[in-house]
PDB file of N, CA and C in Angstrom:
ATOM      1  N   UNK A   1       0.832  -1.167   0.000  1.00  0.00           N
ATOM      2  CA  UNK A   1       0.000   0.000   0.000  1.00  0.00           C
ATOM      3  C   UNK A   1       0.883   1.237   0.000  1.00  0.00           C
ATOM      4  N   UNK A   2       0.893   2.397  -0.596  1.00  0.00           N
ATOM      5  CA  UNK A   2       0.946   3.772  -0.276  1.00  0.00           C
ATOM      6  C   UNK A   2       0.763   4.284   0.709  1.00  0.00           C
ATOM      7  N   UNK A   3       2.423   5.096   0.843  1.00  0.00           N
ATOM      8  CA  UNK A   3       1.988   5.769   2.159  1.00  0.00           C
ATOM      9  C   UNK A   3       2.660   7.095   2.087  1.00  0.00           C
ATOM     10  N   UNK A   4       1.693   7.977   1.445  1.00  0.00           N
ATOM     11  CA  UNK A   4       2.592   9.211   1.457  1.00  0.00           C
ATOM     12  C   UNK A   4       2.453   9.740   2.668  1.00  0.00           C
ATOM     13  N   UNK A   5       2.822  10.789   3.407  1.00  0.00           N
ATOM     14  CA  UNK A   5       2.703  11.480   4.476  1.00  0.00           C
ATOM     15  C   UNK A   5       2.856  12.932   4.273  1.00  0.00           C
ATOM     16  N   UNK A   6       1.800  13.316   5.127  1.00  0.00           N
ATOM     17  CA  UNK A   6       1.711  14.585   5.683  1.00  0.00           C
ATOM     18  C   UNK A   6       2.675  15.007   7.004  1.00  0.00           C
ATOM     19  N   UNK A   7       3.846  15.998   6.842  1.00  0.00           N
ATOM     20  CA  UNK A   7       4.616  16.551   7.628  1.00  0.00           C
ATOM     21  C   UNK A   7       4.386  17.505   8.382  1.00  0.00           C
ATOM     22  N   UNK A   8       5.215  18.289   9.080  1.00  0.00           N
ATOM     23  CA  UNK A   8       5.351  19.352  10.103  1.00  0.00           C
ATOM     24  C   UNK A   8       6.673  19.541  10.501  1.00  0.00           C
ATOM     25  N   UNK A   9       7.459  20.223   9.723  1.00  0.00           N
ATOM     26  CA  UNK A   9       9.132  19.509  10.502  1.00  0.00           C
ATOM     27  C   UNK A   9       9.633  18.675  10.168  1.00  0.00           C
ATOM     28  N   UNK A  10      10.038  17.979  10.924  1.00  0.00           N
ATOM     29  CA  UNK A  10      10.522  16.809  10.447  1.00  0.00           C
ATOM     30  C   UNK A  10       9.222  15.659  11.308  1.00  0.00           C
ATOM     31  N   UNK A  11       8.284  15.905  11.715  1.00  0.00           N
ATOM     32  CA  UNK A  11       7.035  15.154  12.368  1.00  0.00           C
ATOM     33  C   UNK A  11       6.096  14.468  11.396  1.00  0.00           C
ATOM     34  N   UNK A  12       5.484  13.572  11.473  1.00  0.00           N
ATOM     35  CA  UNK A  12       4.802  12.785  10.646  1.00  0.00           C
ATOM     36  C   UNK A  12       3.179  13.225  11.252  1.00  0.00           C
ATOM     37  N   UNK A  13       2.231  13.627  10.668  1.00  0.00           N
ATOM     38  CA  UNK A  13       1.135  13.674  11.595  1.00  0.00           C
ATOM     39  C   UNK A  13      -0.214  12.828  10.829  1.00  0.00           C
ATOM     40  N   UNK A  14       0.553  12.477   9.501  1.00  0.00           N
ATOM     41  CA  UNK A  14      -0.688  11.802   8.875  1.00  0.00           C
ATOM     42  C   UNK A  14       0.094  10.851   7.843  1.00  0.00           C
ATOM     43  N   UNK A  15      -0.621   9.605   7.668  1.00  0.00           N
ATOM     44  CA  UNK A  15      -0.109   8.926   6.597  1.00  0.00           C
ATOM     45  C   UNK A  15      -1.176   8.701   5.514  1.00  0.00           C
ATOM     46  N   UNK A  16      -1.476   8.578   4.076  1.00  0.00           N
ATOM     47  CA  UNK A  16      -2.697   8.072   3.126  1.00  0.00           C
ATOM     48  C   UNK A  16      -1.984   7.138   2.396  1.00  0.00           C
ATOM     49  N   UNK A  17      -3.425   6.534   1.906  1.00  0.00           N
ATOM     50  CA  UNK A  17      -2.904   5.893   0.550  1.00  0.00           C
ATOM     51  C   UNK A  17      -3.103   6.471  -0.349  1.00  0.00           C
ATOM     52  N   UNK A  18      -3.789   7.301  -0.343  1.00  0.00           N
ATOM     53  CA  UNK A  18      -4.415   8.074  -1.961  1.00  0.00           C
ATOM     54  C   UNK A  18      -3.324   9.133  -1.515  1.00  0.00           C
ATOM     55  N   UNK A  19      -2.944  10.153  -2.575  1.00  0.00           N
ATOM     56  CA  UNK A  19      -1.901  11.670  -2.833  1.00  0.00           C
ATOM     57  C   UNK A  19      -3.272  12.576  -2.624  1.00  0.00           C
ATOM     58  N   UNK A  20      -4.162  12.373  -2.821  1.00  0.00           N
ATOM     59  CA  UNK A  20      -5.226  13.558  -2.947  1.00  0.00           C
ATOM     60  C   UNK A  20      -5.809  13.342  -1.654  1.00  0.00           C
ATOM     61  N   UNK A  21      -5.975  12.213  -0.563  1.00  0.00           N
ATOM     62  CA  UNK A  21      -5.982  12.990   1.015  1.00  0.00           C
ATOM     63  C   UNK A  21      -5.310  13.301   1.618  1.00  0.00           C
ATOM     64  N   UNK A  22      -3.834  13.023   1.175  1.00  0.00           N
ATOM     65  CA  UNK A  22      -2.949  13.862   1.929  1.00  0.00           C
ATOM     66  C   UNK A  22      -2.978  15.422   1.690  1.00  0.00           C
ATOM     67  N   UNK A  23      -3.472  15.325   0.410  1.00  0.00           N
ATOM     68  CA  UNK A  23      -3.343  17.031   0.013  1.00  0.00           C
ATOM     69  C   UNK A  23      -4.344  17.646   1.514  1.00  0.00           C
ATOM     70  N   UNK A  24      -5.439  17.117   1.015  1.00  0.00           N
ATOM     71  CA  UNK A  24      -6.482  17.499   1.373  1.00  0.00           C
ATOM     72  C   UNK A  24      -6.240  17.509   3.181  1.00  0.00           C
ATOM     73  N   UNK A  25      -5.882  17.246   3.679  1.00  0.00           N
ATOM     74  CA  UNK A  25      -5.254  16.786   4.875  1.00  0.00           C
ATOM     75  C   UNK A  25      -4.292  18.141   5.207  1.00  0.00           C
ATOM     76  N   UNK A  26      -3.423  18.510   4.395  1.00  0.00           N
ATOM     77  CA  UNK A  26      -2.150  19.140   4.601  1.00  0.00           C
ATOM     78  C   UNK A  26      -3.195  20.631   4.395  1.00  0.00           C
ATOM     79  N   UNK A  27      -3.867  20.731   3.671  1.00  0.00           N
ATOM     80  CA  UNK A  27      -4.570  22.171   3.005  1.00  0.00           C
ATOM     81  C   UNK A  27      -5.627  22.650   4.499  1.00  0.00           C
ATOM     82  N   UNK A  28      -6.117  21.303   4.977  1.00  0.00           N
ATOM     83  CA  UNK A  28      -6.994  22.138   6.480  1.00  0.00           C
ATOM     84  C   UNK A  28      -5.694  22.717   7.480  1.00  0.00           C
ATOM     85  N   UNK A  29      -5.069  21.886   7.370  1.00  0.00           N
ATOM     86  CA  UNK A  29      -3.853  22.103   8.931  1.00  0.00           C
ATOM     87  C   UNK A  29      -3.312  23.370   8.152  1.00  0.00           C
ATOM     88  N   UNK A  30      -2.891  23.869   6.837  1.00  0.00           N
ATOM     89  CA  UNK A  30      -2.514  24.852   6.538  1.00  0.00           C
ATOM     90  C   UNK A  30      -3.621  26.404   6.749  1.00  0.00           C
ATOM     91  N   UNK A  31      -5.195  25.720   6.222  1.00  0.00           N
ATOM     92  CA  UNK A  31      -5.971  26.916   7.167  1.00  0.00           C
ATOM     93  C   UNK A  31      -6.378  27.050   8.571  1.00  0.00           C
ATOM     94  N   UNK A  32      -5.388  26.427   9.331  1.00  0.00           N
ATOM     95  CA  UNK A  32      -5.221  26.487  10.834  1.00  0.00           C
ATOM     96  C   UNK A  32      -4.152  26.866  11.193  1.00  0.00           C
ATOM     97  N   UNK A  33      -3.342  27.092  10.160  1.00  0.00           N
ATOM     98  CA  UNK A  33      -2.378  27.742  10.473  1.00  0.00           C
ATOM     99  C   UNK A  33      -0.951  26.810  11.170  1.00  0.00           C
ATOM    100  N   UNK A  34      -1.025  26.074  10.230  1.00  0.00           N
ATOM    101  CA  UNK A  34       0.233  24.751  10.758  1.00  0.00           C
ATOM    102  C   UNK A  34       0.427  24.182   9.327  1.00  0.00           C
ATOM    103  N   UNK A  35       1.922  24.893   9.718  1.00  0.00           N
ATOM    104  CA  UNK A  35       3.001  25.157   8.104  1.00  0.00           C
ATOM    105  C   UNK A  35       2.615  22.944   8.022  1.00  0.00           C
ATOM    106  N   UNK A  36       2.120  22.558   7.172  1.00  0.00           N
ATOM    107  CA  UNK A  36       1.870  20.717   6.927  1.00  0.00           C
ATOM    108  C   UNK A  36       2.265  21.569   5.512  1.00  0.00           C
ATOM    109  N   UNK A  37       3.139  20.066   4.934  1.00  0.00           N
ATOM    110  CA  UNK A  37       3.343  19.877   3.607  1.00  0.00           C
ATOM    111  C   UNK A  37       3.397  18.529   3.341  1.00  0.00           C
ATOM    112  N   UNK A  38       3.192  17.836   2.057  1.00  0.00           N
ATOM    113  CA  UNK A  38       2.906  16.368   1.515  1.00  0.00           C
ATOM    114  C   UNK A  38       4.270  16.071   0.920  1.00  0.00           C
ATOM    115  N   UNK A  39       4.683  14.968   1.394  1.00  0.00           N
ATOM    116  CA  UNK A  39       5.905  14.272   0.740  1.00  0.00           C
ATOM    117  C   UNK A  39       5.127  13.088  -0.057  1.00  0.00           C
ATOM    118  N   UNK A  40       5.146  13.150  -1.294  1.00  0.00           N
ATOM    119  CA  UNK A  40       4.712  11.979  -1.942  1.00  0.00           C
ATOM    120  C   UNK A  40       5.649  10.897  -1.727  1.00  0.00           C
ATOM    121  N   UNK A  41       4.838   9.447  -1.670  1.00  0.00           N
ATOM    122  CA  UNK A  41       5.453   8.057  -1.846  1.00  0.00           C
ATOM    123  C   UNK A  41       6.094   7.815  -3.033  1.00  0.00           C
ATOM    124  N   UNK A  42       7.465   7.367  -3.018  1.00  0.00           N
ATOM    125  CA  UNK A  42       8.567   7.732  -4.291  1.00  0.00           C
ATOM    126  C   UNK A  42       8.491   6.465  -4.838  1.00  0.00           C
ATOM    127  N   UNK A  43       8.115   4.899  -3.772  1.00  0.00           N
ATOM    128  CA  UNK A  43       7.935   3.390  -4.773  1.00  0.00           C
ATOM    129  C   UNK A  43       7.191   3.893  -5.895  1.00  0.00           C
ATOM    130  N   UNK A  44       7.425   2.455  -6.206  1.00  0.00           N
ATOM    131  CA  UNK A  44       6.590   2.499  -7.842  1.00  0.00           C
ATOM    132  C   UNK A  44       5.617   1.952  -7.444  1.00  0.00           C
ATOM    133  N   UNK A  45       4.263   2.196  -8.185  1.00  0.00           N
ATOM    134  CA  UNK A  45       2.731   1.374  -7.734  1.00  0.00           C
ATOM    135  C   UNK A  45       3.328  -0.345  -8.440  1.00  0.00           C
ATOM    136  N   UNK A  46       2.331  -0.589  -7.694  1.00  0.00           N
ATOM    137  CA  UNK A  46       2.712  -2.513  -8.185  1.00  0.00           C
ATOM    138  C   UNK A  46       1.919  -2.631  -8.812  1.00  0.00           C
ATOM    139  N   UNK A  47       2.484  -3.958  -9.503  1.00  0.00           N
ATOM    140  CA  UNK A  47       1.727  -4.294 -11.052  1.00  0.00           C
ATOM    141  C   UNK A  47       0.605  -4.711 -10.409  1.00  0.00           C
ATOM    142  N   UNK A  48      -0.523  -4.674 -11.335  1.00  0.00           N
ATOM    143  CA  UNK A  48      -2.032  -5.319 -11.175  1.00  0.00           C
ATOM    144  C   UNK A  48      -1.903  -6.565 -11.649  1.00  0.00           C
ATOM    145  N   UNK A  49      -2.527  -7.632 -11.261  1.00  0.00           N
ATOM    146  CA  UNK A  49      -2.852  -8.844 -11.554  1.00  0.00           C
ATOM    147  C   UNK A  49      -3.874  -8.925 -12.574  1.00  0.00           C
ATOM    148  N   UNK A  50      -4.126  -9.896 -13.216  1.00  0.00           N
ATOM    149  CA  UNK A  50      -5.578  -9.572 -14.281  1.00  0.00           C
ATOM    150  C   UNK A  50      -6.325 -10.689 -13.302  1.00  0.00           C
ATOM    151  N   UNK A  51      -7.814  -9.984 -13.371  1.00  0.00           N
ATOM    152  CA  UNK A  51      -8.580 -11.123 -12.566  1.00  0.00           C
ATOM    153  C   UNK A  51      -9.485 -11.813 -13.563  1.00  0.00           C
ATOM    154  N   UNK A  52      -9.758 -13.274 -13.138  1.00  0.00           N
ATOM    155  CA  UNK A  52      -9.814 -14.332 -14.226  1.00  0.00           C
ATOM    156  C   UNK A  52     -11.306 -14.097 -13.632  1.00  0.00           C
ATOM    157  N   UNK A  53     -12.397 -15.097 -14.774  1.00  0.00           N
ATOM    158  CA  UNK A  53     -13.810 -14.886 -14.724  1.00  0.00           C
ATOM    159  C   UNK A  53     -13.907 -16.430 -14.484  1.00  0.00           C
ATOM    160  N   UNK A  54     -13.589 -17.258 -13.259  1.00  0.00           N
ATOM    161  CA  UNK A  54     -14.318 -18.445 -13.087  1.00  0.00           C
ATOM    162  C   UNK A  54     -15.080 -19.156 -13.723  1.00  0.00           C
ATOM    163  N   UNK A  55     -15.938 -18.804 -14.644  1.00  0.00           N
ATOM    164  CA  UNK A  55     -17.361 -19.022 -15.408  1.00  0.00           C
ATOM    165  C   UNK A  55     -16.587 -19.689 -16.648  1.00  0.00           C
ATOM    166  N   UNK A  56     -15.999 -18.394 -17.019  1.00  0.00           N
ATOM    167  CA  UNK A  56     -15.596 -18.744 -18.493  1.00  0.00           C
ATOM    168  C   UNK A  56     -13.954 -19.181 -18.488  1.00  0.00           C
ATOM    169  N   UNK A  57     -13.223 -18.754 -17.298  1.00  0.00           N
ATOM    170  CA  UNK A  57     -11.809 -19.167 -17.627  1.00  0.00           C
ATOM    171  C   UNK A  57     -11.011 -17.902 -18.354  1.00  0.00           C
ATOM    172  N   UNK A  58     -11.592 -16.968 -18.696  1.00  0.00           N
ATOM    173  CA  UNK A  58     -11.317 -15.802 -19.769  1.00  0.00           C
ATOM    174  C   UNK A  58     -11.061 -14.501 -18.899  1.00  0.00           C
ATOM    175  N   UNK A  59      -9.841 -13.306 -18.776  1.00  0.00           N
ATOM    176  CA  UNK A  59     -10.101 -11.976 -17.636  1.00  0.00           C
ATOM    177  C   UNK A  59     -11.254 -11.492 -18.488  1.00  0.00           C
ATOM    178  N   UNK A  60     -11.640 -10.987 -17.077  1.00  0.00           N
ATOM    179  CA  UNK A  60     -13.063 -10.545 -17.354  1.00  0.00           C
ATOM    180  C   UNK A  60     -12.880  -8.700 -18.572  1.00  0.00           C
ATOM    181  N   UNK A  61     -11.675  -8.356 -18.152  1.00  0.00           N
ATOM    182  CA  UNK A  61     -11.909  -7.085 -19.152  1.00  0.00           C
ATOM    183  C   UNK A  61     -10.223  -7.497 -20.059  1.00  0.00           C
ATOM    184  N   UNK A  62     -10.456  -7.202 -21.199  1.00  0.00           N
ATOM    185  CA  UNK A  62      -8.744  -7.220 -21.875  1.00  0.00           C
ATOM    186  C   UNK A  62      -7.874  -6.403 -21.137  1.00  0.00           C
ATOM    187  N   UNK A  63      -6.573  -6.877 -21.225  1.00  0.00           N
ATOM    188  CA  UNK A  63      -5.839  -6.070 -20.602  1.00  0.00           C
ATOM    189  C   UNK A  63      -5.288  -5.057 -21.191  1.00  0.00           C
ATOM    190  N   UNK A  64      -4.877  -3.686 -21.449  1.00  0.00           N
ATOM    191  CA  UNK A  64      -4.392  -2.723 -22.176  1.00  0.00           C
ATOM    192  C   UNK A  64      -3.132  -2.732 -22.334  1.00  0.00           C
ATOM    193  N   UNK A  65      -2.885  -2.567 -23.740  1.00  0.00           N
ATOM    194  CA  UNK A  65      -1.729  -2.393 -24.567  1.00  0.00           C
ATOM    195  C   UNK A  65      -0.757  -1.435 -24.732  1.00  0.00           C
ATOM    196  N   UNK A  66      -0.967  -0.411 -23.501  1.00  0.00           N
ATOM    197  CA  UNK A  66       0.026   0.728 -23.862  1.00  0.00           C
ATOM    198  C   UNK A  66      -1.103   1.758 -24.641  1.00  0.00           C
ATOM    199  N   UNK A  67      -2.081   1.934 -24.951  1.00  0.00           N
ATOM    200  CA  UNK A  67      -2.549   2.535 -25.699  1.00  0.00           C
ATOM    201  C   UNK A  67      -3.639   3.204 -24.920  1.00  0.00           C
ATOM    202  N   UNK A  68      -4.292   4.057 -25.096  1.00  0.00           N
ATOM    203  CA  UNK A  68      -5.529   4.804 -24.141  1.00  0.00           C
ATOM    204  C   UNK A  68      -7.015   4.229 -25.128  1.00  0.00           C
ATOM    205  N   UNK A  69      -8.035   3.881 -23.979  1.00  0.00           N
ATOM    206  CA  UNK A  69      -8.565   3.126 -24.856  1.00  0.00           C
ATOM    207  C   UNK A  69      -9.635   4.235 -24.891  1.00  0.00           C
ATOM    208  N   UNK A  70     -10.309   3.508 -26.100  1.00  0.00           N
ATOM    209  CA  UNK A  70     -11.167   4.397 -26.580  1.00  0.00           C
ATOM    210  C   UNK A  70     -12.567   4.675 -26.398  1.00  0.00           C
TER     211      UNK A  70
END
């Protein structure tokens, strides 16, 4: 899982998995007046698995080619 964190210093006061609640996280404590800034998680996301359809034996959606689908 992801764990970017929300700082203070060198203090940790929040960890997410998503980048957009840490924002969101760091942006209230900043209108309270507490210097928070977001260090994004620098791993790489992990590969996805394709999930198989029991029924048919077949993944249930194709997997993408590098290409944006349409």
């Amino acid at each position: 899982m992801r764990k970017h964190s929300v700082m203070v210093g060198d203090r940790v006061l929040y960890h997410a998995a998503q980048l957009s609640h840490a924002q969101r996280f760091a942006q209230a404590r900043q209108a309270e007046g507490i210097a928070a800034y977001v260090v994004p998680d620098q791993t790489p996301a992990p590969a996805r698995k394709v999930r198989m359809n029991p029924l048919t034996g077949k993944p249930y959606k194709k997997p993408q080619t590098g290409q944006k689908a349409r």
